[in-house]
PDB file of N, CA and C in Angstrom:
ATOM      1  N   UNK A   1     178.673  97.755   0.522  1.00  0.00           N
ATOM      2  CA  UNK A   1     179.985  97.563  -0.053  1.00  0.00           C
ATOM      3  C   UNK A   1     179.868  97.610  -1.577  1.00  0.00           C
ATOM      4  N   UNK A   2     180.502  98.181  -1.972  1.00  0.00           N
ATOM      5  CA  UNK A   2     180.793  98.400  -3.697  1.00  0.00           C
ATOM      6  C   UNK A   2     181.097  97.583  -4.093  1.00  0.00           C
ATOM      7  N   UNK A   3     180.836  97.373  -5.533  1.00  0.00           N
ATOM      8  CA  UNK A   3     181.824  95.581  -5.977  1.00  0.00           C
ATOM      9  C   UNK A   3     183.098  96.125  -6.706  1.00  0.00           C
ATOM     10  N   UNK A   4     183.799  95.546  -5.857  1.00  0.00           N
ATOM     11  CA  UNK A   4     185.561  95.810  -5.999  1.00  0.00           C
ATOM     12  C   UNK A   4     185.823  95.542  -7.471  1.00  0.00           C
ATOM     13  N   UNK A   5     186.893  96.110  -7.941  1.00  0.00           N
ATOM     14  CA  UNK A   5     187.674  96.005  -9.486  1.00  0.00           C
ATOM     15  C   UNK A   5     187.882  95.149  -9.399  1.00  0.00           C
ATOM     16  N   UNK A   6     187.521  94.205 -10.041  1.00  0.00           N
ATOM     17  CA  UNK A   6     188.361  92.415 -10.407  1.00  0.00           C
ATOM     18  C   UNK A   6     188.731  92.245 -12.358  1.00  0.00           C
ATOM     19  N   UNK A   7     188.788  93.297 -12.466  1.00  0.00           N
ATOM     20  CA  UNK A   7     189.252  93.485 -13.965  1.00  0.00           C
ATOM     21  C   UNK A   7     190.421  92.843 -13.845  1.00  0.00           C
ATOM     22  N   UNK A   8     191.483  92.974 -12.925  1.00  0.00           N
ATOM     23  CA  UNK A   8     193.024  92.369 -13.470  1.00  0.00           C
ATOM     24  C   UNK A   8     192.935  90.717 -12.643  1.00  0.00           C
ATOM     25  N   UNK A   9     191.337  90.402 -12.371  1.00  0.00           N
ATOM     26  CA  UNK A   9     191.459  88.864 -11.666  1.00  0.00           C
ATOM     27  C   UNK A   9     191.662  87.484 -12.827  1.00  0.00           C
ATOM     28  N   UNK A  10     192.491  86.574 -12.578  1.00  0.00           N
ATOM     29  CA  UNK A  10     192.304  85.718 -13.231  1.00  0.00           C
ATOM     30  C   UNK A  10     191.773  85.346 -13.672  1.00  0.00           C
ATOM     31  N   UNK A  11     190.387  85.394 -13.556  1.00  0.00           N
ATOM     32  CA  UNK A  11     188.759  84.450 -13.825  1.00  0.00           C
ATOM     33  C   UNK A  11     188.660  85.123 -15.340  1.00  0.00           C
ATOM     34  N   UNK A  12     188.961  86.874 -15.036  1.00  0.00           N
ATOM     35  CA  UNK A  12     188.682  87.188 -15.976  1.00  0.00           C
ATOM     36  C   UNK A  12     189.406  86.665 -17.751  1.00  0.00           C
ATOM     37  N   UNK A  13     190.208  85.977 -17.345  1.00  0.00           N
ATOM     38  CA  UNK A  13     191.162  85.347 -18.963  1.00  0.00           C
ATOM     39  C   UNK A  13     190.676  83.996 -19.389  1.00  0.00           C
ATOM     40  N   UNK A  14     190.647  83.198 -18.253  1.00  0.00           N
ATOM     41  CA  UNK A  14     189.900  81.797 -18.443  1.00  0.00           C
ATOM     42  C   UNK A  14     187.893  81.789 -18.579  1.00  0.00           C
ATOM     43  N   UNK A  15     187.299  82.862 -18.226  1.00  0.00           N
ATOM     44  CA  UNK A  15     185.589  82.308 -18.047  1.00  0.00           C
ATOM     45  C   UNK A  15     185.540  81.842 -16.849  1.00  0.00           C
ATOM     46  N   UNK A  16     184.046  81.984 -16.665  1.00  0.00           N
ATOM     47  CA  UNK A  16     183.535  81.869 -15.805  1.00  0.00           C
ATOM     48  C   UNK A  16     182.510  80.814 -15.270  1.00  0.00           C
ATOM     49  N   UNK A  17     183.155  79.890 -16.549  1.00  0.00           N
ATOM     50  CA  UNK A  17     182.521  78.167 -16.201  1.00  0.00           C
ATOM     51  C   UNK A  17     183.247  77.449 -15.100  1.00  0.00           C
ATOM     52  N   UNK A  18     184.476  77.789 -15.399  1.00  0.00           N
ATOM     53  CA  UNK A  18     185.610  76.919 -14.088  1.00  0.00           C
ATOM     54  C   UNK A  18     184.850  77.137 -12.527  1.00  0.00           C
ATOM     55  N   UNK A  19     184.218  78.462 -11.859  1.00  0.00           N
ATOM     56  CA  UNK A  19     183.827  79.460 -11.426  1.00  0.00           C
ATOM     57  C   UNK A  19     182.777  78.822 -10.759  1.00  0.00           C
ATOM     58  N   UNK A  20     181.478  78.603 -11.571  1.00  0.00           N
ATOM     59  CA  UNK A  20     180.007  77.913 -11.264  1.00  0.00           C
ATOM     60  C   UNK A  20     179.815  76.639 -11.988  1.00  0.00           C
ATOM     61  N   UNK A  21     180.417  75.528 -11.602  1.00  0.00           N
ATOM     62  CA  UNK A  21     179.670  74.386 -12.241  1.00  0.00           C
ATOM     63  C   UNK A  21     178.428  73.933 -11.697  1.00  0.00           C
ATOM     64  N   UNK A  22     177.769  73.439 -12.928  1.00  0.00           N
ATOM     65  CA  UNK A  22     176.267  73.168 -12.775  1.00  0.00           C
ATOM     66  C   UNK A  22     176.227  72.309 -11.535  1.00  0.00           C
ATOM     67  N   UNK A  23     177.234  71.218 -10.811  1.00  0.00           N
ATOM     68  CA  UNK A  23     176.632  70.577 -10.066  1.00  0.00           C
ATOM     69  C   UNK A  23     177.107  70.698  -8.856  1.00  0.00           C
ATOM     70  N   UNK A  24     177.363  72.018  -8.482  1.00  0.00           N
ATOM     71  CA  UNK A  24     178.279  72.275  -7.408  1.00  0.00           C
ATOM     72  C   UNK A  24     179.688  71.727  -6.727  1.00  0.00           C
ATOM     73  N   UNK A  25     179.551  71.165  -5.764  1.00  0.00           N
ATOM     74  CA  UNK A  25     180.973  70.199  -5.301  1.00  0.00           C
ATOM     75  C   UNK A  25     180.907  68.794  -5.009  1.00  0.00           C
ATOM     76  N   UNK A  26     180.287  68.141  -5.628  1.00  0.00           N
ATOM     77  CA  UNK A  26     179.601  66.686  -6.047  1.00  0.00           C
ATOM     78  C   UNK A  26     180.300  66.698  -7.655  1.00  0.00           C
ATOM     79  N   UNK A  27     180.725  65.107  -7.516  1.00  0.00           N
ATOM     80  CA  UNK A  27     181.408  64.751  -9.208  1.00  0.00           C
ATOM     81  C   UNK A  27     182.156  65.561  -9.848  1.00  0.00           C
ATOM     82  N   UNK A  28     181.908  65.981 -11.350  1.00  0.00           N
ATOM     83  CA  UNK A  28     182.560  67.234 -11.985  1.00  0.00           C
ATOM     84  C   UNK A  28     182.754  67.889 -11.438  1.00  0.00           C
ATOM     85  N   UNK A  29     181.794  68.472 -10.443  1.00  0.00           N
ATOM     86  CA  UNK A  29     181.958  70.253  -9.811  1.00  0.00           C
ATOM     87  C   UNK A  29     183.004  69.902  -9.217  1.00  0.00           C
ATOM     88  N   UNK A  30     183.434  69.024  -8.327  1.00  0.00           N
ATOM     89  CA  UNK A  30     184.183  69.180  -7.304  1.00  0.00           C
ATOM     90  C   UNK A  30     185.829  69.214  -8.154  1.00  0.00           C
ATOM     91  N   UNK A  31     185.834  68.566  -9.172  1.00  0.00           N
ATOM     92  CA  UNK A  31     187.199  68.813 -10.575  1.00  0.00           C
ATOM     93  C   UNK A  31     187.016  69.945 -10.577  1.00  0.00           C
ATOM     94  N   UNK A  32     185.965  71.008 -11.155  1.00  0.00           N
ATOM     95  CA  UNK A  32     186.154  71.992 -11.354  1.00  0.00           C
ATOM     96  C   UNK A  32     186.353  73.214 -10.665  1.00  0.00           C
ATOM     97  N   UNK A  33     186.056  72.820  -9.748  1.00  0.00           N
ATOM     98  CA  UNK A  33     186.479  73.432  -8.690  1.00  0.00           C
ATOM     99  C   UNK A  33     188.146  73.452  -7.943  1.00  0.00           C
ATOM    100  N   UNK A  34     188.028  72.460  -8.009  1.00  0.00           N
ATOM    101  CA  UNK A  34     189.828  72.216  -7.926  1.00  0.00           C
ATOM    102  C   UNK A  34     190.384  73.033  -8.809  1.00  0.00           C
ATOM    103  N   UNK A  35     190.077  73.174 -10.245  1.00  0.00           N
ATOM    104  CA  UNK A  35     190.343  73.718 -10.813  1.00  0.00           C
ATOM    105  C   UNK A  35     190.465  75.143 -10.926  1.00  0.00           C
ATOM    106  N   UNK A  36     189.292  75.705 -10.205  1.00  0.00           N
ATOM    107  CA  UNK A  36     189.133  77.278  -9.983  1.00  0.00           C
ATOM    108  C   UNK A  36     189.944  77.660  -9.232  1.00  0.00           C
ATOM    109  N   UNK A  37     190.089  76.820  -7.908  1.00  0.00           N
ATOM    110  CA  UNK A  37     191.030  77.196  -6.660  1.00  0.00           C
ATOM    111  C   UNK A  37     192.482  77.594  -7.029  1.00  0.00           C
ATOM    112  N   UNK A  38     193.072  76.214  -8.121  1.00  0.00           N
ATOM    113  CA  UNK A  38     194.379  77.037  -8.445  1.00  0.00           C
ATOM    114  C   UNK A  38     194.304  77.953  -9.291  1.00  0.00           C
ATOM    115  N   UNK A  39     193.227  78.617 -10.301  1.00  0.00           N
ATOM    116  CA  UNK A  39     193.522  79.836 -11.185  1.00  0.00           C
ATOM    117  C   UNK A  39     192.882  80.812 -10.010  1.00  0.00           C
ATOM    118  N   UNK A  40     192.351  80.703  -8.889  1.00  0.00           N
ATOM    119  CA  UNK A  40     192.437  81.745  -8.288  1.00  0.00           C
ATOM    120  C   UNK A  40     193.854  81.939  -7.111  1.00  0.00           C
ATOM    121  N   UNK A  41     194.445  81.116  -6.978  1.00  0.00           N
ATOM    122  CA  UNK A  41     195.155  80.719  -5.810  1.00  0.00           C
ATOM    123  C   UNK A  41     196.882  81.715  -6.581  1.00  0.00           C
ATOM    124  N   UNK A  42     196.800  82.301  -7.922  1.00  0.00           N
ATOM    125  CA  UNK A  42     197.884  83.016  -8.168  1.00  0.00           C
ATOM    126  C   UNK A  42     197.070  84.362  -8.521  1.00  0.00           C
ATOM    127  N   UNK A  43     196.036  84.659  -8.064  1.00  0.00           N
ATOM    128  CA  UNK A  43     195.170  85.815  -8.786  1.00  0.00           C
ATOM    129  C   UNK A  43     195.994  86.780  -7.688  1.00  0.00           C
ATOM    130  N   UNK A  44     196.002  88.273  -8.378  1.00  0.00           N
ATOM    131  CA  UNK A  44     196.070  89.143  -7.682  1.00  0.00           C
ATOM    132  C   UNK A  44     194.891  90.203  -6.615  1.00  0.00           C
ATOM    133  N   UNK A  45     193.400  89.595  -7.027  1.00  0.00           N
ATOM    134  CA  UNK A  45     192.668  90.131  -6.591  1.00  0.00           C
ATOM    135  C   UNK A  45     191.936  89.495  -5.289  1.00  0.00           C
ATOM    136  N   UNK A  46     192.591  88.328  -5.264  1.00  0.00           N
ATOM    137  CA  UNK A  46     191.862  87.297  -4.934  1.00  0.00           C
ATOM    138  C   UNK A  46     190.877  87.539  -3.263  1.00  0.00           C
ATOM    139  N   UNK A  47     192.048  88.613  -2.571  1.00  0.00           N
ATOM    140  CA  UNK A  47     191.350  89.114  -1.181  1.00  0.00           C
ATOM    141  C   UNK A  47     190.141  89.698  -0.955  1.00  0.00           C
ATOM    142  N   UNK A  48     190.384  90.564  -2.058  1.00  0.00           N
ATOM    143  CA  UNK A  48     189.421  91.514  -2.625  1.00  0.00           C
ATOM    144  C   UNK A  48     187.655  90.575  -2.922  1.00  0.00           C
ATOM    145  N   UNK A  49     188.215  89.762  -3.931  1.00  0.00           N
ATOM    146  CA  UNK A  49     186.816  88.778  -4.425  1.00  0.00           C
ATOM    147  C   UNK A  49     186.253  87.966  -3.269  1.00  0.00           C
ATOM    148  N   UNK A  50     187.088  87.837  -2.484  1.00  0.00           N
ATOM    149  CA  UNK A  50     186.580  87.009  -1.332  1.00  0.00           C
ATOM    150  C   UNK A  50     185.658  88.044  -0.088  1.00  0.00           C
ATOM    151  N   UNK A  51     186.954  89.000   0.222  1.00  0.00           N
ATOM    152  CA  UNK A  51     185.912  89.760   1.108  1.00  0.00           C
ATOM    153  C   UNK A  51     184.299  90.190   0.480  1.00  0.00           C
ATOM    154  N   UNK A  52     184.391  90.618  -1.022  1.00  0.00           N
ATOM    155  CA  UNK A  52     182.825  90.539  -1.605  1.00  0.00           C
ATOM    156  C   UNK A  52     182.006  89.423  -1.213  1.00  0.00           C
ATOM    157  N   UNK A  53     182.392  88.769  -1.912  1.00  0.00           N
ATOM    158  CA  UNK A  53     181.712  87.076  -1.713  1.00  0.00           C
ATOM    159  C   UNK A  53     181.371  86.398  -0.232  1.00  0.00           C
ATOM    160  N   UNK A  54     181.836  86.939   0.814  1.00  0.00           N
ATOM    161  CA  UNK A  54     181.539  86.549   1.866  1.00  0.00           C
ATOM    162  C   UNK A  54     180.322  87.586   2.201  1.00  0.00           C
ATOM    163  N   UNK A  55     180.504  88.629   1.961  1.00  0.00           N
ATOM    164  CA  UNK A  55     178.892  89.841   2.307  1.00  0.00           C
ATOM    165  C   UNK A  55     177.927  89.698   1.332  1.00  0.00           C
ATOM    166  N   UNK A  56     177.999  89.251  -0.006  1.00  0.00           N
ATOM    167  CA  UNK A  56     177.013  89.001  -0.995  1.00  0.00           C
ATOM    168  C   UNK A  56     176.869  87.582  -2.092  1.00  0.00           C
ATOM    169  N   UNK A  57     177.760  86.411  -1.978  1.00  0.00           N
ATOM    170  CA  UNK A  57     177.441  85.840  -3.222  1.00  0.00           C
ATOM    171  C   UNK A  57     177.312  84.749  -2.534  1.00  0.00           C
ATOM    172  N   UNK A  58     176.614  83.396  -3.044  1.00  0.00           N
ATOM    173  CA  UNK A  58     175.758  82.729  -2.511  1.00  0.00           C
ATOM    174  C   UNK A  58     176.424  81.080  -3.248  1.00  0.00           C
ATOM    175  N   UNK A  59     176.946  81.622  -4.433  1.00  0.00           N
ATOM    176  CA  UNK A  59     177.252  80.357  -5.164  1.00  0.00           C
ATOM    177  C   UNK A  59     178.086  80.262  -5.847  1.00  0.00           C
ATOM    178  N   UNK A  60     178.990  79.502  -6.389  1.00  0.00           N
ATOM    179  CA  UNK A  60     180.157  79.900  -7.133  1.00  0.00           C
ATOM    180  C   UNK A  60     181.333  79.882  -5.995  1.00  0.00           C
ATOM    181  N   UNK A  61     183.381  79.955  -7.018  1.00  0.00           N
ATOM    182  CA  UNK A  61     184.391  79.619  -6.149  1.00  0.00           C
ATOM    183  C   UNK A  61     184.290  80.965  -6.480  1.00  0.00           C
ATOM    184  N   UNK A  62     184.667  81.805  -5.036  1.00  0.00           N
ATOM    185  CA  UNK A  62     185.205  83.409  -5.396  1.00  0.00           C
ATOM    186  C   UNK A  62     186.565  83.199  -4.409  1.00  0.00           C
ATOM    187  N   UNK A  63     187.374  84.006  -4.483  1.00  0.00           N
ATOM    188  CA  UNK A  63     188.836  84.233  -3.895  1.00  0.00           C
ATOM    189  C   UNK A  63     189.033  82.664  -3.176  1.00  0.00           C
ATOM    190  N   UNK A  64     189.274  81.963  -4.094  1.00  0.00           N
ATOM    191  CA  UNK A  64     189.484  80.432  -3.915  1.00  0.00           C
ATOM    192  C   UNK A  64     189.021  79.819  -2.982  1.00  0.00           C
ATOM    193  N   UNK A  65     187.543  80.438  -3.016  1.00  0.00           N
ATOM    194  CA  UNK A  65     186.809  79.522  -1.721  1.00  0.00           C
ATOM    195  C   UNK A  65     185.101  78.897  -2.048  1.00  0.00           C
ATOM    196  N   UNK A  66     185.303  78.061  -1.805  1.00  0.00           N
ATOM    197  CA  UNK A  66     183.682  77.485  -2.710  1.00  0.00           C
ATOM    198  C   UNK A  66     182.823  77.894  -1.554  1.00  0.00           C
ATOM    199  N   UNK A  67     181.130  77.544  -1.900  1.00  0.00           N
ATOM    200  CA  UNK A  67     180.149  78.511  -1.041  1.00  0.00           C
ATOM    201  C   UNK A  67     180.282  77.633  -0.050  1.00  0.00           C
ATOM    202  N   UNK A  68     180.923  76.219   0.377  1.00  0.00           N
ATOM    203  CA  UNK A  68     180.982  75.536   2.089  1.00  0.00           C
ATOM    204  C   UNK A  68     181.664  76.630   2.316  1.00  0.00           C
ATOM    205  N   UNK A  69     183.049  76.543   2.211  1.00  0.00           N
ATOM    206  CA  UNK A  69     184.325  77.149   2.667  1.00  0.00           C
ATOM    207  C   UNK A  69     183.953  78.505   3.007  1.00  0.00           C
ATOM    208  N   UNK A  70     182.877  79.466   2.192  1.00  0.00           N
ATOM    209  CA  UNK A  70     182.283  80.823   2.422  1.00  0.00           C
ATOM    210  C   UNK A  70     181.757  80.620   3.683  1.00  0.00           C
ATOM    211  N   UNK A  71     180.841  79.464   3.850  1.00  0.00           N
ATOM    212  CA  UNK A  71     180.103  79.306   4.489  1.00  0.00           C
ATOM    213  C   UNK A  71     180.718  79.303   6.174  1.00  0.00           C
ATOM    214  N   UNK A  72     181.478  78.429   5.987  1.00  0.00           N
ATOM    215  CA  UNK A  72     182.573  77.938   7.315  1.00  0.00           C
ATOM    216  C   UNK A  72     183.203  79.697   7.458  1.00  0.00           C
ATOM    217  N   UNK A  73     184.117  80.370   6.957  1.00  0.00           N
ATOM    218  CA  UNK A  73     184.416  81.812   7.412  1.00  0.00           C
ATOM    219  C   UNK A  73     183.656  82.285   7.910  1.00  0.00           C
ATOM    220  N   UNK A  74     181.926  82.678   7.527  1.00  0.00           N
ATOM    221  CA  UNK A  74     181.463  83.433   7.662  1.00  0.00           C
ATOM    222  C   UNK A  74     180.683  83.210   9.278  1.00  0.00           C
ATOM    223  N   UNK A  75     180.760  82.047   9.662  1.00  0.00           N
ATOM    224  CA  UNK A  75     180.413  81.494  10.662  1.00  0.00           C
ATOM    225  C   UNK A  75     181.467  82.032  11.689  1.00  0.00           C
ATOM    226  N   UNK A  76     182.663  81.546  11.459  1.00  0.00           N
ATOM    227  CA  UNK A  76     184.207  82.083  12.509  1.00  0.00           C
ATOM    228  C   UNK A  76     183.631  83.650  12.452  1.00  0.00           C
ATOM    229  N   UNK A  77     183.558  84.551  11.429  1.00  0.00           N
ATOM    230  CA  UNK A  77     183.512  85.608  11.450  1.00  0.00           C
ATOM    231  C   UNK A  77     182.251  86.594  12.341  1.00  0.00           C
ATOM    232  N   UNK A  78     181.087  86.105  12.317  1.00  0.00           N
ATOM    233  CA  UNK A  78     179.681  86.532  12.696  1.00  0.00           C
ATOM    234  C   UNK A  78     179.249  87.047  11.607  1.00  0.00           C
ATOM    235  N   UNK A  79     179.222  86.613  10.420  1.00  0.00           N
ATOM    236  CA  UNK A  79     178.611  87.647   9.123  1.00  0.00           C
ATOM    237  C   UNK A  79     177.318  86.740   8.924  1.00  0.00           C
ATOM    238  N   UNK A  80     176.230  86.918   8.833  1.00  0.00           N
ATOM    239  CA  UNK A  80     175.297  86.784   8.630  1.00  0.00           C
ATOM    240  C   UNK A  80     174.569  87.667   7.593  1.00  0.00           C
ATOM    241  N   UNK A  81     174.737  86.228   6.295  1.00  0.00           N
ATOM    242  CA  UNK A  81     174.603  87.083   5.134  1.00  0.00           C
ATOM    243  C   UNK A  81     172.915  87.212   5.213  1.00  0.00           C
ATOM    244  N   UNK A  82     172.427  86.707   5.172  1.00  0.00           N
ATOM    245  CA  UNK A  82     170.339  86.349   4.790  1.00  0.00           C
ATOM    246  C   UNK A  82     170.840  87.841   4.934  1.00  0.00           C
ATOM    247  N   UNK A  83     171.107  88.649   6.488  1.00  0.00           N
ATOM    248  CA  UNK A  83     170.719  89.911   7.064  1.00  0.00           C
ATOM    249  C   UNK A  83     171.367  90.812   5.977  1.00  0.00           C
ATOM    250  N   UNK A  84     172.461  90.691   5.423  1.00  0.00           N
ATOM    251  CA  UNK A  84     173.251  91.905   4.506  1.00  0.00           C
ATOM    252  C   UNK A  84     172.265  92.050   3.189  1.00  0.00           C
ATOM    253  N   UNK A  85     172.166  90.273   2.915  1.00  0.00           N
ATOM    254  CA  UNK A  85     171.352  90.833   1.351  1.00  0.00           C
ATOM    255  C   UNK A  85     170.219  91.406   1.277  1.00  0.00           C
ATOM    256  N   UNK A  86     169.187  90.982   2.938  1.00  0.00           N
ATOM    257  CA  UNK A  86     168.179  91.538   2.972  1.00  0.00           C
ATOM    258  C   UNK A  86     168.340  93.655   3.190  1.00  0.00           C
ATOM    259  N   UNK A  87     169.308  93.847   3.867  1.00  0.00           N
ATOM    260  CA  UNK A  87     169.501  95.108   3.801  1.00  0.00           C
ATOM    261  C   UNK A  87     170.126  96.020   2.547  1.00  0.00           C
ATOM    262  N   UNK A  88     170.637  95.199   1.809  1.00  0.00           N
ATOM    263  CA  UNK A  88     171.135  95.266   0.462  1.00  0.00           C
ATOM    264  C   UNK A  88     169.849  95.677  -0.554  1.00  0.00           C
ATOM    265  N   UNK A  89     168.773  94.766  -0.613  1.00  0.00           N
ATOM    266  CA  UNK A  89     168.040  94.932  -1.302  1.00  0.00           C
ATOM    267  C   UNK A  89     166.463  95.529  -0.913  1.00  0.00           C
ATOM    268  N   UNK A  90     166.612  96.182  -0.012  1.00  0.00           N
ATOM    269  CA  UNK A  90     165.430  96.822   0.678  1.00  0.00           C
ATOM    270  C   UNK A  90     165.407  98.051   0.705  1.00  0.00           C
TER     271      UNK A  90
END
């Protein structure tokens, strides 16, 4: 999968601290994260960043979903990432 245009995504006006806080979803992170969810939760790309993020990204809120919430889809779904990134990068 290609990495989709997210040029017109929200993330892109605010940074990309809101995005990855250092301590994941424990204390701060979990503020900042709240925080990401609603600047992604009016994004226009937001389907887009998510379907990526569920086949390749590991950490970080992408299409307003932190890496549990990735985690929990990808389970409903059968995506088994270890297997994509390992075929990704081989």
């Amino acid at each position: 999968m290609k990495f989709p245009d997210l040029s017109r995504g929200m993330c892109r006006q605010v940074g990309v601290s809101f995005f990855f806080p250092e301590d994941g979803e424990r204390g701060n992170g979990a503020t900042t994260y709240e925080l990401a969810r609603t600047i992604c939760s009016g994004c226009t790309v937001r389907a887009e960043c998510l379907e990526w993020a569920l086949r390749h990204e590991l950490y970080g809120m992408w299409g307003g979903k932190s890496p549990f919430e990735r985690q929990q889809i990808r389970k409903k779904r059968k995506i088994n990432l270890r297997e994509i990134l390992v075929k990704d990068y081989v």
